[in-house]
Structures are given as C-alpha cells and as structure tokens.
PDB file of N, CA and C in Angstrom:
ATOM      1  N   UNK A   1      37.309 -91.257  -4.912  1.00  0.00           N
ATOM      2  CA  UNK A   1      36.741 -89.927  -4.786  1.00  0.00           C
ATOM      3  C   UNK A   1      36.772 -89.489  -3.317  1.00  0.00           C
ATOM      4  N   UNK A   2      37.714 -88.414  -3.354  1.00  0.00           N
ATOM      5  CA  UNK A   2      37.216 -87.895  -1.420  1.00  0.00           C
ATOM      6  C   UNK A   2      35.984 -87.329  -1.471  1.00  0.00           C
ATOM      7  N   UNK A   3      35.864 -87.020   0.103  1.00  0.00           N
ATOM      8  CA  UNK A   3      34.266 -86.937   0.903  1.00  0.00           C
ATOM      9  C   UNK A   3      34.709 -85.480   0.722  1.00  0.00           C
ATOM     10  N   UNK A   4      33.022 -85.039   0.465  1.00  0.00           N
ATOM     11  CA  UNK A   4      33.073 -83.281   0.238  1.00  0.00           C
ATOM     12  C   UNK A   4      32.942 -83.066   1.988  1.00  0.00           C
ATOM     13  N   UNK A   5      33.883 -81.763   1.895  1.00  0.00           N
ATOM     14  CA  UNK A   5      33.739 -81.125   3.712  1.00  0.00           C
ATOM     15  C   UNK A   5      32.875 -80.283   3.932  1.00  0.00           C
ATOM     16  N   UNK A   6      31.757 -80.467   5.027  1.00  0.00           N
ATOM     17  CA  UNK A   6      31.252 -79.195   5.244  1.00  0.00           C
ATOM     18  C   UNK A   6      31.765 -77.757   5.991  1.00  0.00           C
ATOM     19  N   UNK A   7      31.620 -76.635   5.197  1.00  0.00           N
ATOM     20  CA  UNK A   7      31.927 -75.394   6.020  1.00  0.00           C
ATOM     21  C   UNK A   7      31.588 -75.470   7.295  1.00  0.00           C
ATOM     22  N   UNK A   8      32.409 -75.477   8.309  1.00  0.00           N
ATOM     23  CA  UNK A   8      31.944 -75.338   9.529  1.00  0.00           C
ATOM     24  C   UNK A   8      31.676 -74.307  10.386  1.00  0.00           C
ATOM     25  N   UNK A   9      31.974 -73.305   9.647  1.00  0.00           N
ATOM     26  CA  UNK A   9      30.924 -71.917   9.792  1.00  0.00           C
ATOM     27  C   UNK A   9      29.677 -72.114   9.610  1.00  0.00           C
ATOM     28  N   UNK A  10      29.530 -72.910   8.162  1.00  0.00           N
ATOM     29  CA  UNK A  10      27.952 -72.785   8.287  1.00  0.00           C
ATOM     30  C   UNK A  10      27.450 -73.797   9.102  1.00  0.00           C
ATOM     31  N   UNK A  11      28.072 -74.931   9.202  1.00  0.00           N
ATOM     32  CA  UNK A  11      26.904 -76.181   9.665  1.00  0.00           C
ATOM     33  C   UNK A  11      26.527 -75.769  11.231  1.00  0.00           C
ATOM     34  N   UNK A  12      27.283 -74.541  12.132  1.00  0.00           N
ATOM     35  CA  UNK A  12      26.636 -73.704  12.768  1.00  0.00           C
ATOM     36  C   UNK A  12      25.659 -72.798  12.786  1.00  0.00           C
ATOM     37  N   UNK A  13      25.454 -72.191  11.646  1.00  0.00           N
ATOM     38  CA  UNK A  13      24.862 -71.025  11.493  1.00  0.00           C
ATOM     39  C   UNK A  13      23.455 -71.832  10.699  1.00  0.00           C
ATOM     40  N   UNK A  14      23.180 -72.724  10.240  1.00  0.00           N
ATOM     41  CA  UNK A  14      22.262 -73.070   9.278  1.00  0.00           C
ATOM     42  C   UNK A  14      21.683 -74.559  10.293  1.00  0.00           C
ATOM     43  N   UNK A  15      20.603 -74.875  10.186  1.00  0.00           N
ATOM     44  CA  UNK A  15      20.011 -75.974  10.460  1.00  0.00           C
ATOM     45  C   UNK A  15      18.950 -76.529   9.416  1.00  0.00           C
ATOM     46  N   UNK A  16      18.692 -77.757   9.010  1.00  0.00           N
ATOM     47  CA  UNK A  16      17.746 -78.375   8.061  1.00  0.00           C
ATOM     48  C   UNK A  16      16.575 -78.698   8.900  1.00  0.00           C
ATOM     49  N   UNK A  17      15.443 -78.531   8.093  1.00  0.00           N
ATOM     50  CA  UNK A  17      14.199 -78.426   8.719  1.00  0.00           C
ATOM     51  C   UNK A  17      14.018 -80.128   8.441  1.00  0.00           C
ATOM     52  N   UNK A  18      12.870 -80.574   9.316  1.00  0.00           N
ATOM     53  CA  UNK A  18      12.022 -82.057   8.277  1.00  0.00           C
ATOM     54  C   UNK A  18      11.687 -81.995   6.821  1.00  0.00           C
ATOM     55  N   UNK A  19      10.901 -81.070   6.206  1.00  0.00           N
ATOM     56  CA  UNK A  19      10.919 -80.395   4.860  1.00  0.00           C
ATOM     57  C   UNK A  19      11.838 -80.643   3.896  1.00  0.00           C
ATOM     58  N   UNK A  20      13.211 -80.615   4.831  1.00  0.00           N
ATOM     59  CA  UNK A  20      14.428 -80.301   3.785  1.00  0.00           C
ATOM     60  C   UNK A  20      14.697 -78.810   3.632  1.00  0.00           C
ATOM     61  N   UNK A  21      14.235 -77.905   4.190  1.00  0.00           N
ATOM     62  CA  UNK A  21      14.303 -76.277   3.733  1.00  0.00           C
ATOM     63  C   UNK A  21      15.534 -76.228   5.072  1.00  0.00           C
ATOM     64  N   UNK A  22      16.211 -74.980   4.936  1.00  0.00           N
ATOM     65  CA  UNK A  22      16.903 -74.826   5.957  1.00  0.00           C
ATOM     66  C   UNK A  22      16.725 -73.569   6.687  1.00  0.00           C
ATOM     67  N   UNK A  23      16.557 -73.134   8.143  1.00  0.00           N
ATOM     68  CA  UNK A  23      16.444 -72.402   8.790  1.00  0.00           C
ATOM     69  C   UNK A  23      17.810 -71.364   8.972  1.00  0.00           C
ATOM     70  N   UNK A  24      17.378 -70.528   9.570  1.00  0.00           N
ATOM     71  CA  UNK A  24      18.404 -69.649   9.889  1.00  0.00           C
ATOM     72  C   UNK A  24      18.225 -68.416  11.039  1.00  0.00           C
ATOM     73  N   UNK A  25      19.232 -67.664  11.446  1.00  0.00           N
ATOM     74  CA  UNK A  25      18.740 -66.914  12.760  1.00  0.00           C
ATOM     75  C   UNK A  25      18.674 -65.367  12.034  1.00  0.00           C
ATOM     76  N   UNK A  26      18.066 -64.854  12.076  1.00  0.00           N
ATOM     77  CA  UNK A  26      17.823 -63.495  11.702  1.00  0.00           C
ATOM     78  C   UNK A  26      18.993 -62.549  12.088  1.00  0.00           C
ATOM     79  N   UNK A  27      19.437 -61.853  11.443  1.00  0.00           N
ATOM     80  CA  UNK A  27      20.045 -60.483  11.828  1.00  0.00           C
ATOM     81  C   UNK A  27      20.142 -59.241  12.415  1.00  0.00           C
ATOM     82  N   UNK A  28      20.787 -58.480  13.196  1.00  0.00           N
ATOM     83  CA  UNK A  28      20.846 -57.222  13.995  1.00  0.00           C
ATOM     84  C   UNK A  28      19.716 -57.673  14.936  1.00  0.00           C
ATOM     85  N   UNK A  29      20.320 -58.591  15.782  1.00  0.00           N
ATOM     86  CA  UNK A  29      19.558 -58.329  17.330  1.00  0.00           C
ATOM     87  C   UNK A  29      21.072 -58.790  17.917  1.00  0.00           C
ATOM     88  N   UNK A  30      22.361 -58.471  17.771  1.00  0.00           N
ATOM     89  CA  UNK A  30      23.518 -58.432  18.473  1.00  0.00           C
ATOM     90  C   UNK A  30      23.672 -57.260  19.491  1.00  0.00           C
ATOM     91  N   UNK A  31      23.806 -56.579  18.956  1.00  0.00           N
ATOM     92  CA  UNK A  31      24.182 -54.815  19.688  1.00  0.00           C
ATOM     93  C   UNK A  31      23.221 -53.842  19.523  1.00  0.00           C
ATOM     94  N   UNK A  32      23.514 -52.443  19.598  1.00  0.00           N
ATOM     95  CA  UNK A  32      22.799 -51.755  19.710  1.00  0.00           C
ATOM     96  C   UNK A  32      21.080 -51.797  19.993  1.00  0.00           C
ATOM     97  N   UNK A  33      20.753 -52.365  20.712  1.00  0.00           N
ATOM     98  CA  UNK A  33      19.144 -52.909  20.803  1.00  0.00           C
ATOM     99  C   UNK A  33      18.610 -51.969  21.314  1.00  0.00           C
ATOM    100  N   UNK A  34      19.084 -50.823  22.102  1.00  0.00           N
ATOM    101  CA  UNK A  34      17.897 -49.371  23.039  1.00  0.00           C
ATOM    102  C   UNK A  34      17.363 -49.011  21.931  1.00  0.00           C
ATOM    103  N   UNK A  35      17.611 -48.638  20.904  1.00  0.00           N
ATOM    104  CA  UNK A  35      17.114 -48.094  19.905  1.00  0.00           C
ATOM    105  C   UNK A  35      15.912 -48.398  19.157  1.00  0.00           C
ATOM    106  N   UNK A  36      15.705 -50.104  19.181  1.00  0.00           N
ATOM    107  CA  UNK A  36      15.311 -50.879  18.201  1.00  0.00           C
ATOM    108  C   UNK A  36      13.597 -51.290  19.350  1.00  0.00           C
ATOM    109  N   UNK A  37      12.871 -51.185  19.021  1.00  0.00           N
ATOM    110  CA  UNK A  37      11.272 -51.464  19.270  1.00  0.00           C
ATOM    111  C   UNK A  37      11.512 -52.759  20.122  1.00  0.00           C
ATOM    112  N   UNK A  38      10.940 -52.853  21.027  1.00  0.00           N
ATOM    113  CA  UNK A  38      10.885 -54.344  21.912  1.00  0.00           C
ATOM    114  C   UNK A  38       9.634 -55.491  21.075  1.00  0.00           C
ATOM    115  N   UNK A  39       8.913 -54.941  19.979  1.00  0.00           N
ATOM    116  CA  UNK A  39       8.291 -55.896  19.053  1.00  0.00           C
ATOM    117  C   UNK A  39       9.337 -56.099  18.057  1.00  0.00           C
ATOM    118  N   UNK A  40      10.174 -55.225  17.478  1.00  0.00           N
ATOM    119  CA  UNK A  40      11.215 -55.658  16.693  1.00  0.00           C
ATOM    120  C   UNK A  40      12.014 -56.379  17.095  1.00  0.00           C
ATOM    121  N   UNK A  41      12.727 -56.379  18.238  1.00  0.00           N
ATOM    122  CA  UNK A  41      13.321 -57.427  18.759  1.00  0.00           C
ATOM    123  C   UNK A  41      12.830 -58.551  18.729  1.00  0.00           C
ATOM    124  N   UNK A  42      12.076 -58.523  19.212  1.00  0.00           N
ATOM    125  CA  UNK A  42      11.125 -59.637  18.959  1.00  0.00           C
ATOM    126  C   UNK A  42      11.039 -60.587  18.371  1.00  0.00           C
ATOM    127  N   UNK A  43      10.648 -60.160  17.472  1.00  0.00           N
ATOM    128  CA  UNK A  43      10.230 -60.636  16.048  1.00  0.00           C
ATOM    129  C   UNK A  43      11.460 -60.834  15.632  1.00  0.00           C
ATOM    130  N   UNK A  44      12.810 -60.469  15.682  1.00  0.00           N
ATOM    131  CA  UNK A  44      13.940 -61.041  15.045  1.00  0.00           C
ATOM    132  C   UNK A  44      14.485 -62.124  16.109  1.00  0.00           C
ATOM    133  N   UNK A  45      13.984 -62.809  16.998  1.00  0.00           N
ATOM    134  CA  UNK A  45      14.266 -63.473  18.028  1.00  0.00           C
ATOM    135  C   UNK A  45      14.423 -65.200  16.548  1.00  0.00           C
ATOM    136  N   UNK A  46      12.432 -65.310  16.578  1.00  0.00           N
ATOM    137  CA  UNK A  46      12.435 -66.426  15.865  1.00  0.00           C
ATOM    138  C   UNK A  46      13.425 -66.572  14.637  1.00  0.00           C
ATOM    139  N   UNK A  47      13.441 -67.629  13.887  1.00  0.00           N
ATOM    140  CA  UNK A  47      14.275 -68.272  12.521  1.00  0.00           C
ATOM    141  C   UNK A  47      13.132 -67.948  11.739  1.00  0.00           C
ATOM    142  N   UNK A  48      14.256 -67.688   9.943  1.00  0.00           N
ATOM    143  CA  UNK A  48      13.789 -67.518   9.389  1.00  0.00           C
ATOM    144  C   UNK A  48      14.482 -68.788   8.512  1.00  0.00           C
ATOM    145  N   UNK A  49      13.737 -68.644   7.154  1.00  0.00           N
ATOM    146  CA  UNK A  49      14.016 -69.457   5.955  1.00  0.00           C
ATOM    147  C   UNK A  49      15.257 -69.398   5.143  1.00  0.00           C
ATOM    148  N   UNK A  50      16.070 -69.637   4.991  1.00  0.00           N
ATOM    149  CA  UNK A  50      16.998 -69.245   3.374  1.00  0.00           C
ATOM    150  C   UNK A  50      16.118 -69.072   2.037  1.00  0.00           C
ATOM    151  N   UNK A  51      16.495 -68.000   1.612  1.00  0.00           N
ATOM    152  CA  UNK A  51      15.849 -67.917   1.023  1.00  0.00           C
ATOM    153  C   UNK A  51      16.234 -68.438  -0.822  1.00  0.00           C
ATOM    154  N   UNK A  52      15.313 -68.727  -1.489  1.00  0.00           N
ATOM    155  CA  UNK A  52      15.540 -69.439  -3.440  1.00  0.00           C
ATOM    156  C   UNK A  52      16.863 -69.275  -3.822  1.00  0.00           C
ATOM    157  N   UNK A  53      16.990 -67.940  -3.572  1.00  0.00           N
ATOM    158  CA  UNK A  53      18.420 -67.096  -4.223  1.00  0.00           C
ATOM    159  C   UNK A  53      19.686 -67.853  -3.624  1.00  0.00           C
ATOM    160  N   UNK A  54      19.175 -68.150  -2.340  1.00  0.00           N
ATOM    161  CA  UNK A  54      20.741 -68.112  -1.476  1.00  0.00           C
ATOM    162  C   UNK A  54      21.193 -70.171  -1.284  1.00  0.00           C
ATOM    163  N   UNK A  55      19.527 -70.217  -1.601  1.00  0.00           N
ATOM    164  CA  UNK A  55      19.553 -71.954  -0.953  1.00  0.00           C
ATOM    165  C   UNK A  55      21.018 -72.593  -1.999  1.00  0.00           C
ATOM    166  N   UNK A  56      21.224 -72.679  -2.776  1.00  0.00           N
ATOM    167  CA  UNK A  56      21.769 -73.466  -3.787  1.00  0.00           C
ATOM    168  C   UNK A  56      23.233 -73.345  -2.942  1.00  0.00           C
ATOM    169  N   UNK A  57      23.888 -71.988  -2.290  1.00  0.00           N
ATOM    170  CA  UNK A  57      25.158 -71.388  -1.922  1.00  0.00           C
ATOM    171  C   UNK A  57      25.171 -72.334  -0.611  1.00  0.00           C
ATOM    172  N   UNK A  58      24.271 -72.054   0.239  1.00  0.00           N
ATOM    173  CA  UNK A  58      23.966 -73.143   1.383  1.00  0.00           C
ATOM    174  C   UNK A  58      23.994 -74.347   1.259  1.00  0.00           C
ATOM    175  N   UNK A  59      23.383 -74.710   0.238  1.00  0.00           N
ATOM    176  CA  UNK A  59      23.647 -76.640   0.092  1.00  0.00           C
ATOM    177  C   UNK A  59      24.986 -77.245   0.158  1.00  0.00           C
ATOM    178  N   UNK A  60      25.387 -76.170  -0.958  1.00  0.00           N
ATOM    179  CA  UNK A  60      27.003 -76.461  -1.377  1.00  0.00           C
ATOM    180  C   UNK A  60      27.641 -76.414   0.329  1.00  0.00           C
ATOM    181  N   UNK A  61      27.656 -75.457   0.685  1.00  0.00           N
ATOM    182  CA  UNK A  61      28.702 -75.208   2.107  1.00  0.00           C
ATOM    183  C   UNK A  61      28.015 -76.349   3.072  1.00  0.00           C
ATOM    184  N   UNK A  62      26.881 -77.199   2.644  1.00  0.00           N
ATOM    185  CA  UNK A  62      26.420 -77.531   4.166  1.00  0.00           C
ATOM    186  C   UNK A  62      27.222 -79.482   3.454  1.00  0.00           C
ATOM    187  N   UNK A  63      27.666 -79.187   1.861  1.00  0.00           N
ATOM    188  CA  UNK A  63      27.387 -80.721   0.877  1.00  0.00           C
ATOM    189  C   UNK A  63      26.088 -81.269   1.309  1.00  0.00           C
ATOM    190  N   UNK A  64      25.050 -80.679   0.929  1.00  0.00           N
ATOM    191  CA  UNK A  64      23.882 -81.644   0.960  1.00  0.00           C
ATOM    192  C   UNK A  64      23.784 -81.730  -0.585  1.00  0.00           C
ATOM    193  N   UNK A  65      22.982 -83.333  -0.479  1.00  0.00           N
ATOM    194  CA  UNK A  65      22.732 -83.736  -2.020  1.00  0.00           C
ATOM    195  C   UNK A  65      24.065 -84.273  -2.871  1.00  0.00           C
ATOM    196  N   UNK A  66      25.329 -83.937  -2.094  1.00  0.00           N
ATOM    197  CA  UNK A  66      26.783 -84.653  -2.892  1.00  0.00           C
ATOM    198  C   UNK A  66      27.155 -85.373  -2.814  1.00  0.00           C
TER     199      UNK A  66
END
C-alpha cells in the first residue's frame, strides 16, 4: 500500500491544535485595509477554527487518521 501525500498547500495553510481541532488564519486582511476598521483588522489578525462542515475536506488534504 503507498503512503497517502499531504496537500502541500494545505499543510501550510492549516495547523493542528493539542485538541486535535485544526486552526486556521482568517480572511481579507491582505489588501485593501484603509477601508476596513482598525478593530476589524484586528480581530482578523488571530486564528480561527475549521469549521464541522469543512473539517472532514481538511483531514483528507492534511491525511490525518489514514
């Protein structure tokens, strides 16, 4: 049996918590930022969760559990 590969797009973009849950970096704080509230920025600075829906798509690309 070969070894499953991880996407190496994601195993950048995604990190596993202690938990086992996996983190992730929030969206639209690239460009356009004059516009956008300096608390909104902000606040999209920290990681967020993957979320129920998406975790299963993430496992697969990261092969966790295979």
């Amino acid at each position: 049996m070969p070894k499953v590969k991880t996407n190496s797009s994601a195993k950048k973009r995604f990190k596993l918590t202690g938990t086992g849950k996996i983190a992730r970096k929030n969206a639209f704080k690239s460009h356009i930022l004059t516009k956008k509230s300096t608390k909104r920025k902000r606040n999209l600075t920290q990681t967020s969760l993957v979320s129920n829906a998406d975790m299963g798509n993430v496992k697969r690309m990261l092969a966790i559990g295979k």
